[in-house]
PDB file of N, CA and C in Angstrom:
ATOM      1  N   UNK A   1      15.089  -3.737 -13.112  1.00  0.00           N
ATOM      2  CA  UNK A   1      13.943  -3.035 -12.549  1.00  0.00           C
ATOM      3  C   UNK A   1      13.294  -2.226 -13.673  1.00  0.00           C
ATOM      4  N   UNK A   2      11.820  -2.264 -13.573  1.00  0.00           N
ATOM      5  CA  UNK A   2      11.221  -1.627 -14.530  1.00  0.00           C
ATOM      6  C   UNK A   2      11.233  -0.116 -14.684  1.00  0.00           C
ATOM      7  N   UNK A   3      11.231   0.880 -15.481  1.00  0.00           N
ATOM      8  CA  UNK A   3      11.241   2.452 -15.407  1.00  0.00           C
ATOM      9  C   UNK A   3      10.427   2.645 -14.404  1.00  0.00           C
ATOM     10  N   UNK A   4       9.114   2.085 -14.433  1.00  0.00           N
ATOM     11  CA  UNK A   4       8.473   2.910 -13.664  1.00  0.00           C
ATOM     12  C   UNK A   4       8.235   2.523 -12.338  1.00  0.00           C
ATOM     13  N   UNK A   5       9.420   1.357 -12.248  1.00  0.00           N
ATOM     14  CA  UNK A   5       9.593   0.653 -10.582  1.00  0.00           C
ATOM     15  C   UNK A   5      11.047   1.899 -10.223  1.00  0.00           C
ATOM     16  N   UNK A   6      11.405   2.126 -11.105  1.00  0.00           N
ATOM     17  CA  UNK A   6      12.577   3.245 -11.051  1.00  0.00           C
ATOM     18  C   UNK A   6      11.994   4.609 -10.678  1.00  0.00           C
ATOM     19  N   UNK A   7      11.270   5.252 -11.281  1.00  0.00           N
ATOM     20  CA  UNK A   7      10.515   6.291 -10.782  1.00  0.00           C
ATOM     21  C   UNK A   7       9.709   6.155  -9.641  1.00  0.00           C
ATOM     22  N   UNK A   8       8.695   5.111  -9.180  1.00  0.00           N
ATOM     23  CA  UNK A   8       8.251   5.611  -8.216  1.00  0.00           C
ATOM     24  C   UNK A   8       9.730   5.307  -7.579  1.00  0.00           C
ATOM     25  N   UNK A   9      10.338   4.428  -7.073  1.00  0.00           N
ATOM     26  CA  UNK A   9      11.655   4.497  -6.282  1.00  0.00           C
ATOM     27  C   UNK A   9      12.167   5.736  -5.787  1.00  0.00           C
ATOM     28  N   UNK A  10      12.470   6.341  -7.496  1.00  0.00           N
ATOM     29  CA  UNK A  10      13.358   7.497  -6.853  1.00  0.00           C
ATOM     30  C   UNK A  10      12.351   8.612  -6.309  1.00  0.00           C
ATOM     31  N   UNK A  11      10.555   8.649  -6.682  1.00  0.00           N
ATOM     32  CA  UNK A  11       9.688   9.628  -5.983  1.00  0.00           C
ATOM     33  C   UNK A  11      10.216   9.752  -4.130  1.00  0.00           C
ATOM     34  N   UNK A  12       9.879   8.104  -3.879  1.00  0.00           N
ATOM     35  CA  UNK A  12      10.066   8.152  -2.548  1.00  0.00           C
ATOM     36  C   UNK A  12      11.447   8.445  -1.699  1.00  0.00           C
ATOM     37  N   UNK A  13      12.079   8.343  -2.673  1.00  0.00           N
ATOM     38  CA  UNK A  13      13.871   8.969  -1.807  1.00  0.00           C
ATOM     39  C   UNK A  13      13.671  10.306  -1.427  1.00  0.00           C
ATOM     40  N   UNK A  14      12.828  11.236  -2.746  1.00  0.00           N
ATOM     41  CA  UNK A  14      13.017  12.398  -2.368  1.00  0.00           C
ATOM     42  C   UNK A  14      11.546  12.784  -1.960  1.00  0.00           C
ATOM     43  N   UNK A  15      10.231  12.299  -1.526  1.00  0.00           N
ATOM     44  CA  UNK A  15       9.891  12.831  -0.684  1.00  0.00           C
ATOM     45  C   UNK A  15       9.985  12.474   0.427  1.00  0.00           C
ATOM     46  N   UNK A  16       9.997  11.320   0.886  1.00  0.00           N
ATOM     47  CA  UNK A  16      11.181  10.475   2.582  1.00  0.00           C
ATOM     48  C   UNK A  16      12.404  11.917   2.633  1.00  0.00           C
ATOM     49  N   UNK A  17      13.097  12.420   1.781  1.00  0.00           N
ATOM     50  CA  UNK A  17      13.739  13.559   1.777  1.00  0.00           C
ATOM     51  C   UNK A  17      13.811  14.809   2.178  1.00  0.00           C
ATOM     52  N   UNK A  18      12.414  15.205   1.531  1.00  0.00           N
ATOM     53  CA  UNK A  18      12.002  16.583   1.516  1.00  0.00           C
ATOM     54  C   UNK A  18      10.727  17.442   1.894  1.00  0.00           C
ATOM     55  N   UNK A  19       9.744  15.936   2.140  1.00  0.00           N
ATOM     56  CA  UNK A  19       8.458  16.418   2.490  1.00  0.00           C
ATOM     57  C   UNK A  19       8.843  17.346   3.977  1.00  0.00           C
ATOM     58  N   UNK A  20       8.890  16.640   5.008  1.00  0.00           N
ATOM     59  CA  UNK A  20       8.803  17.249   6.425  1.00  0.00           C
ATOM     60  C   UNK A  20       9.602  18.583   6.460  1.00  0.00           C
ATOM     61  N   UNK A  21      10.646  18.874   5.488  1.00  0.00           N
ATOM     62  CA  UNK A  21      11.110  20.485   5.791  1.00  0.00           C
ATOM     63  C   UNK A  21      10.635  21.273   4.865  1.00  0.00           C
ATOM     64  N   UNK A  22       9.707  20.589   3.451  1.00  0.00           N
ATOM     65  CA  UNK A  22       8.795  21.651   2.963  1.00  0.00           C
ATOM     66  C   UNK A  22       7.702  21.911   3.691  1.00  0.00           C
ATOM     67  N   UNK A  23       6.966  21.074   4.725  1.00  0.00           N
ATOM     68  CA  UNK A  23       5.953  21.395   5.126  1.00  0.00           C
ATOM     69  C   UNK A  23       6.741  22.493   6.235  1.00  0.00           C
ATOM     70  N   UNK A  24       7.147  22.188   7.234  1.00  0.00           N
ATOM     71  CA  UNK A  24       8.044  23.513   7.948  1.00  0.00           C
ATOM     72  C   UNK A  24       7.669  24.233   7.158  1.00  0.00           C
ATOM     73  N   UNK A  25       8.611  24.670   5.860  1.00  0.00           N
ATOM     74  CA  UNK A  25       8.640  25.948   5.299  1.00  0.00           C
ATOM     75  C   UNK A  25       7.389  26.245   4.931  1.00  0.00           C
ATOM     76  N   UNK A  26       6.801  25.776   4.588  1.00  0.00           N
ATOM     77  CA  UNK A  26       4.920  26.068   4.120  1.00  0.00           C
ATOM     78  C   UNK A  26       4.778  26.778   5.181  1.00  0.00           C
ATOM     79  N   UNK A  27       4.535  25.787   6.230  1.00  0.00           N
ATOM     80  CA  UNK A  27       3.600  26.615   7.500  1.00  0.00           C
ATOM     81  C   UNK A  27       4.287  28.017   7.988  1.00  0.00           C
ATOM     82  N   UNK A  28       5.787  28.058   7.737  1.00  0.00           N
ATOM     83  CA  UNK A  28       6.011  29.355   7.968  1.00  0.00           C
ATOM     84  C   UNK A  28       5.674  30.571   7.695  1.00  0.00           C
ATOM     85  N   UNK A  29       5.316  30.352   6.144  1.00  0.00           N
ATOM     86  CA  UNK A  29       4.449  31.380   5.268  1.00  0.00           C
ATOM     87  C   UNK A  29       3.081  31.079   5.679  1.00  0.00           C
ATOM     88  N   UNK A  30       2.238  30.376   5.385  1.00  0.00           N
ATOM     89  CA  UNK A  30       1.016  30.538   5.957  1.00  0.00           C
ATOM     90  C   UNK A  30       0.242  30.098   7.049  1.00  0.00           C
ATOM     91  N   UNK A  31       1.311  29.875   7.884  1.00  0.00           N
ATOM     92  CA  UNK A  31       0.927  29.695   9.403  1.00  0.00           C
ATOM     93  C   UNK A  31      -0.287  28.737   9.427  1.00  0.00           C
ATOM     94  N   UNK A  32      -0.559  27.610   8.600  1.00  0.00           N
ATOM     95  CA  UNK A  32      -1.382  26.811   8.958  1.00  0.00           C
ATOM     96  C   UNK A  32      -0.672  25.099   8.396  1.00  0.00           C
ATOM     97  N   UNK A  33      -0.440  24.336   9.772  1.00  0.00           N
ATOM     98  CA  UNK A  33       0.220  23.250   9.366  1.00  0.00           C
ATOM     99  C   UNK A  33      -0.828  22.249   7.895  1.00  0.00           C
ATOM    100  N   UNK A  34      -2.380  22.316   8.517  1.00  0.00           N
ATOM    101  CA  UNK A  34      -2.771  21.794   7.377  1.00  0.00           C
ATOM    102  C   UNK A  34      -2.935  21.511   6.000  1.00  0.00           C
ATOM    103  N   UNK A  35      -2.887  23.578   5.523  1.00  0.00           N
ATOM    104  CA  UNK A  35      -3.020  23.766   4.635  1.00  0.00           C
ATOM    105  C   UNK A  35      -0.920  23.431   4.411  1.00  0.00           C
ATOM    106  N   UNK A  36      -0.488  23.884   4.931  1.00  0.00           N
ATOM    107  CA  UNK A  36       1.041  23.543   4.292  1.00  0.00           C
ATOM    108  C   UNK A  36       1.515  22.137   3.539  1.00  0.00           C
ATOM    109  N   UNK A  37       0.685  21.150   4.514  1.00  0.00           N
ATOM    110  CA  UNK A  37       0.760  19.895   3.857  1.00  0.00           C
ATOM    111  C   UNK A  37      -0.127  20.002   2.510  1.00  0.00           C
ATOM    112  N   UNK A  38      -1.012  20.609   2.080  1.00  0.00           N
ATOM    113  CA  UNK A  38      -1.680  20.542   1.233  1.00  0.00           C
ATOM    114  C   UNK A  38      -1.216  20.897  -0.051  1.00  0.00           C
ATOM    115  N   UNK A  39      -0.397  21.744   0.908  1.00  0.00           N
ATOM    116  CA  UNK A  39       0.514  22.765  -0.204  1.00  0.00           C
ATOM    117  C   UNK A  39       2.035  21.657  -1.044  1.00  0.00           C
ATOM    118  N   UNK A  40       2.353  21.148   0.197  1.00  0.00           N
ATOM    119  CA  UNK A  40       3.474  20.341  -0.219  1.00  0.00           C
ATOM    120  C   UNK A  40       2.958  18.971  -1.376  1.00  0.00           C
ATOM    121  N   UNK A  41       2.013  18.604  -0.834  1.00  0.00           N
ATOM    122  CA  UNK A  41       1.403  17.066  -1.375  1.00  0.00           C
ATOM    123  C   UNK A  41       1.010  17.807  -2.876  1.00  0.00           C
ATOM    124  N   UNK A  42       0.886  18.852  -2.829  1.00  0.00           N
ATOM    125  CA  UNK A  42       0.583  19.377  -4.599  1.00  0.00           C
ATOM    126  C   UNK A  42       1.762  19.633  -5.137  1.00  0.00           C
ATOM    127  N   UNK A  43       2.962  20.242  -4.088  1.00  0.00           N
ATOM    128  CA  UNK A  43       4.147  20.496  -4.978  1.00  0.00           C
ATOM    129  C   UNK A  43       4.723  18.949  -5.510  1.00  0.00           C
ATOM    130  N   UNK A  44       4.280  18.108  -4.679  1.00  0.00           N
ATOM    131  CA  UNK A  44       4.948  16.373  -4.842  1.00  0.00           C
ATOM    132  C   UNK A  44       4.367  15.885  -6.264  1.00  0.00           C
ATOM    133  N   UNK A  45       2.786  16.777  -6.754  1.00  0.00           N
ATOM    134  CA  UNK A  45       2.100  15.891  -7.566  1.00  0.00           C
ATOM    135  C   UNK A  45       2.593  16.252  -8.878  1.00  0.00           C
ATOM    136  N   UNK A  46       3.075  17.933  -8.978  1.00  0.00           N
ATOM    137  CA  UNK A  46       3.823  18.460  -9.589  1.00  0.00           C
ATOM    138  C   UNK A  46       4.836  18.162 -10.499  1.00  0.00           C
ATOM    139  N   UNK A  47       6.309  17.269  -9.371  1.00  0.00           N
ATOM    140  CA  UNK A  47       7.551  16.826  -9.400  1.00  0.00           C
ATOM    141  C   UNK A  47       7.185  15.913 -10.452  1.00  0.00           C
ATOM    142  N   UNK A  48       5.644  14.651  -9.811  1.00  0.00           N
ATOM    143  CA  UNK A  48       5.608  13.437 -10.392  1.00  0.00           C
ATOM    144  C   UNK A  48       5.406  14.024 -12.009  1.00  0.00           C
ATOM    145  N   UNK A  49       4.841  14.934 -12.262  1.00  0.00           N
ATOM    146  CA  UNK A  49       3.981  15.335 -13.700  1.00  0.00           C
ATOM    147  C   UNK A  49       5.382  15.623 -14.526  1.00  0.00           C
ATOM    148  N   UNK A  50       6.404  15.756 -13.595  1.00  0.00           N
ATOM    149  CA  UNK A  50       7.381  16.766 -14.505  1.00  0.00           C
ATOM    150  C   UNK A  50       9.166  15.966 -14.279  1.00  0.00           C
ATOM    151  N   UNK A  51       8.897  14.541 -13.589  1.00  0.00           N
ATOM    152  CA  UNK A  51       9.676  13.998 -13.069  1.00  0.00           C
ATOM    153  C   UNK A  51      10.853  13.862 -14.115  1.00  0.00           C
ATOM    154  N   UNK A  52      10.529  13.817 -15.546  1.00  0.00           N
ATOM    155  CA  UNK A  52      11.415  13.459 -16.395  1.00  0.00           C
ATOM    156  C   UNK A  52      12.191  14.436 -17.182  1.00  0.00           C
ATOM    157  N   UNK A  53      12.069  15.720 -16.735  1.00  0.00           N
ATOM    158  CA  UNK A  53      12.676  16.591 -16.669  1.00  0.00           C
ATOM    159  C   UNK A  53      14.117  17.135 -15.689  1.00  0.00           C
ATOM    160  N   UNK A  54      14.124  16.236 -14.949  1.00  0.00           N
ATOM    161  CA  UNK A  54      14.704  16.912 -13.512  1.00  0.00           C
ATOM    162  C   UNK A  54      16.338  15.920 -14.044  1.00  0.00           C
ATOM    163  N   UNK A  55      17.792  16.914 -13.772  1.00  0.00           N
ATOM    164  CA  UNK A  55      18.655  15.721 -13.863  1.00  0.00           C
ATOM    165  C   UNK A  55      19.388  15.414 -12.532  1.00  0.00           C
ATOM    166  N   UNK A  56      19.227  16.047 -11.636  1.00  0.00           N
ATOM    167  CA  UNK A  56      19.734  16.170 -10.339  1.00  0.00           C
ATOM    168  C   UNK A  56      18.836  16.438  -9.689  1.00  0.00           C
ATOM    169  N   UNK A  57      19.697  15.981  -8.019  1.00  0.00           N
ATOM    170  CA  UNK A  57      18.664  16.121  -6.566  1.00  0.00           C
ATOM    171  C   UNK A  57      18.477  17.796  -6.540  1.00  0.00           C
ATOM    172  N   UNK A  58      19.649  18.420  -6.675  1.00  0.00           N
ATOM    173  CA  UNK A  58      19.578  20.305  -6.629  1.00  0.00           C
ATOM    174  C   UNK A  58      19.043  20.337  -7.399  1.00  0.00           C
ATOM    175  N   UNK A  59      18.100  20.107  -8.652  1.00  0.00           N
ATOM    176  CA  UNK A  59      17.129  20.886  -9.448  1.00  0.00           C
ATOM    177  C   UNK A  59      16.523  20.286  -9.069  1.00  0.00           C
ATOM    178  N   UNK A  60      15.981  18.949  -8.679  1.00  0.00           N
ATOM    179  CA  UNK A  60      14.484  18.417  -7.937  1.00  0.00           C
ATOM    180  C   UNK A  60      14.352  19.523  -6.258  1.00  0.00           C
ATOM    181  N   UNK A  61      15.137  19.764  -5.803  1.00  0.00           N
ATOM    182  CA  UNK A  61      15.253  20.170  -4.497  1.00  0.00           C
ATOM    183  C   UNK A  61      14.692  21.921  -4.532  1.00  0.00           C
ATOM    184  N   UNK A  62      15.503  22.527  -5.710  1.00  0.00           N
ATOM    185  CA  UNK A  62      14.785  23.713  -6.424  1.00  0.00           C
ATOM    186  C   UNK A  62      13.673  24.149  -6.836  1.00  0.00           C
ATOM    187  N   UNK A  63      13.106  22.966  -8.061  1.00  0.00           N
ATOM    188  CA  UNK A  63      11.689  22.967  -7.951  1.00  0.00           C
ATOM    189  C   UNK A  63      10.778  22.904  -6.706  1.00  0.00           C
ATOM    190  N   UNK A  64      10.949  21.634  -6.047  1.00  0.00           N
ATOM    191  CA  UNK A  64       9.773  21.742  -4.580  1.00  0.00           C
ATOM    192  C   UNK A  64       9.812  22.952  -3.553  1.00  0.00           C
ATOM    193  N   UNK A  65      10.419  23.283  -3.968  1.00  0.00           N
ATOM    194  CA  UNK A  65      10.802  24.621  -2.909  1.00  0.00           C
ATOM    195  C   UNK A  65      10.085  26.036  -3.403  1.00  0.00           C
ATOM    196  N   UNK A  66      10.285  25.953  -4.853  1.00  0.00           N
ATOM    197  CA  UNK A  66       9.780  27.049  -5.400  1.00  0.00           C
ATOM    198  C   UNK A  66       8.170  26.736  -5.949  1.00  0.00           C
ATOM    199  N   UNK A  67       8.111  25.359  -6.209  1.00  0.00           N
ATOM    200  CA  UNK A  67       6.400  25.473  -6.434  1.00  0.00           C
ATOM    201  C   UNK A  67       6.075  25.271  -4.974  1.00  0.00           C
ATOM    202  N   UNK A  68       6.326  25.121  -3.985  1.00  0.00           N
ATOM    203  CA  UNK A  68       6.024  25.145  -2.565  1.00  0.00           C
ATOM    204  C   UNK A  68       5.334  26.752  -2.178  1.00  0.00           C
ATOM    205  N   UNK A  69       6.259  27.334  -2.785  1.00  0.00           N
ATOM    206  CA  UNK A  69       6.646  29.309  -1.912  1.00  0.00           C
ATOM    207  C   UNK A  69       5.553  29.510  -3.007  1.00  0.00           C
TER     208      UNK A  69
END
């Protein structure tokens, strides 16, 4: 498999993962489901920019959470 059939791959494990309880947590802070998704889909664009940095699911799971908040 190619790297970058490898990367998007592993994108989608972890947002199939993590999107639906960052958006939760978004909207908790700003009480608007829309903007929370907006919020999340930027923390996702983030991950992708910085994907090759990350060596584990707990530091990918760390980051989205904190560029989320």
């Amino acid at each position: 498999m190619p790297l970058q059939d490898k990367h998007i791959a592993q994108f989608n494990i972890v947002f199939d993962q993590y999107f639906t309880a960052l958006c939760y947590f978004a909207e908790k802070i700003i009480k608007s489901r829309d903007e929370a998704k907006d919020i999340v889909v930027v923390s996702f664009q983030k991950y992708w920019e910085k994907r090759d940095n990350f060596i584990g699911q707990p530091q990918i799971k760390s980051f989205l959470y904190l560029v989320t908040r």
